[in-house]
Structure formats: C-alpha cells, structure tokens
Protein backbone atom coordinates (compact mmCIF):
# COMPACT_ATOMS: atom_id res chain seq x y z
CA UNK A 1 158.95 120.64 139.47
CA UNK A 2 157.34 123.61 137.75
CA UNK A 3 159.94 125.16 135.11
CA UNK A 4 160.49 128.19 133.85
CA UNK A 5 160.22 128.49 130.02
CA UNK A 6 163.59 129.63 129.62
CA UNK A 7 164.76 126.13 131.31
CA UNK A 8 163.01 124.19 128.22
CA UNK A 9 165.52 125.54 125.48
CA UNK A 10 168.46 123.30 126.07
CA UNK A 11 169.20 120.39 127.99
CA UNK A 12 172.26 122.61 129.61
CA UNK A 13 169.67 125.36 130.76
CA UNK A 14 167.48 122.57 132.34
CA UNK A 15 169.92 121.23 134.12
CA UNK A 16 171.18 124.81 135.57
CA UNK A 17 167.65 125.63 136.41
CA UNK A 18 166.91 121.84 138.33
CA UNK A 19 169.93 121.91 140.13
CA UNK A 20 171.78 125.56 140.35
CA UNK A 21 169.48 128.23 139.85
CA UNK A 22 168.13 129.94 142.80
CA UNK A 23 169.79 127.63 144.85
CA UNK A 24 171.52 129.28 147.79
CA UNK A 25 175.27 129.18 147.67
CA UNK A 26 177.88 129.57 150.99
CA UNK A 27 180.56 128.27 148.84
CA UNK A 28 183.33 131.26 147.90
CA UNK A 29 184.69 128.83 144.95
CA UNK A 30 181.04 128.72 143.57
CA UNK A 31 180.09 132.37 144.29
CA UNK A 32 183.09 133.00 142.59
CA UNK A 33 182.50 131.11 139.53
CA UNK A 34 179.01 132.39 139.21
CA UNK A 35 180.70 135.93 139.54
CA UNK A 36 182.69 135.65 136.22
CA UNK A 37 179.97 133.47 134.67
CA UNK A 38 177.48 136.17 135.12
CA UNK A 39 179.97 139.14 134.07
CA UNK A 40 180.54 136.66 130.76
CA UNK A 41 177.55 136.85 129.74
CA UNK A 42 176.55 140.61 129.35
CA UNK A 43 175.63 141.06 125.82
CA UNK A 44 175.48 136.91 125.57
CA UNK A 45 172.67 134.20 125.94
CA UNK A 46 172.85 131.87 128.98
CA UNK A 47 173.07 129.12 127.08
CA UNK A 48 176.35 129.77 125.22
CA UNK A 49 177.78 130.43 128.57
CA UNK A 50 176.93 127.02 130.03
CA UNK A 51 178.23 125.77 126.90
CA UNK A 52 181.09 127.23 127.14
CA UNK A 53 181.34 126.83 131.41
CA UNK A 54 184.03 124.12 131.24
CA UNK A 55 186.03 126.07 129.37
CA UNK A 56 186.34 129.00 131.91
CA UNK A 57 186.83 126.36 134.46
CA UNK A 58 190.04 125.44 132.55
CA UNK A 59 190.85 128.88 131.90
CA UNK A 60 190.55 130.43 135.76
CA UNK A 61 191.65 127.44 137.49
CA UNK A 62 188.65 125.85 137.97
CA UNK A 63 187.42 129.26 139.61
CA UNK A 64 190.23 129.42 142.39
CA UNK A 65 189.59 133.10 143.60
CA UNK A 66 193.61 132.85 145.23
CA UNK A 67 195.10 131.54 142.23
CA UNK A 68 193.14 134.12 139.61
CA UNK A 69 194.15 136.71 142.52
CA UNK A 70 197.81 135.69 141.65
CA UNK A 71 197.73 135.96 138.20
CA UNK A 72 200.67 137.83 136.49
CA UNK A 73 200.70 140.29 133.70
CA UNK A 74 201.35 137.37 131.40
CA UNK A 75 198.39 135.21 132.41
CA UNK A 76 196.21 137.94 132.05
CA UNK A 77 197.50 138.66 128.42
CA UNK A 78 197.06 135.37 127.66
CA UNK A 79 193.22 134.93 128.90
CA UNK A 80 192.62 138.28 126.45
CA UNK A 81 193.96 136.33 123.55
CA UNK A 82 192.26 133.11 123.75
C-alpha cells in the first residue's frame, strides 16, 4: 500500500490511514464520531486527536448520537470542564 507522508509520523496516524481514512462509512455511530473528531481538531494536529480518541469515546458515550442528543445542562457543563 502506497502511504501518504503524513501516515509515517506515528504509529496512530498509520493505522488511521491503513484502515479508516478514505474508507467509506454507512455507519451513523461512526459518521458521528468522525463528526466531533474532525470539529476537535480545528486549530490541533491529527495526531493528538487519535491520541486522545479514546478519551472522547468515554466522554460522548462511545459516540451515541441519541444519548449525546439527551444530554442535560449538567452533562454539557461538565464536558466544558474536563
């Protein structure tokens, strides 16, 4: 598989760019997840957000677009202080 040089920098980004990137996705949990990935990382490298991908799993259950939809006033305070 040809790679693209900004898969060689970390073992996370080759992974993500073997197996996720430009793959296409019918999944809503996935497209989801890719949705706030990609909005994290305005202003951020790529890398620190697969770094840091488990992470907002924990945080947005696992990516659950009905339970994030859900989420009360509190929740939401709490995901702006951590």
């Amino acid at each position: 598989m040809q790679k693209c040089r900004w898969a060689l920098n970390s073992p996370s980004e080759e992974l993500y760019h073997d197996q996720e990137w430009g793959v296409p996705v019918h999944d809503d949990r996935l497209l989801f997840e890719f949705l706030i990935l990609e909005g994290a990382q305005a202003g951020l490298s790529w890398r620190t957000i697969l770094q840091r991908r488990n992470n907002y799993r924990q945080a947005f259950d696992n990516f659950d677009p009905v339970k994030v939809a859900a989420y009360d006033e509190a929740k939401q305070q709490q995901l702006m202080e951590t």
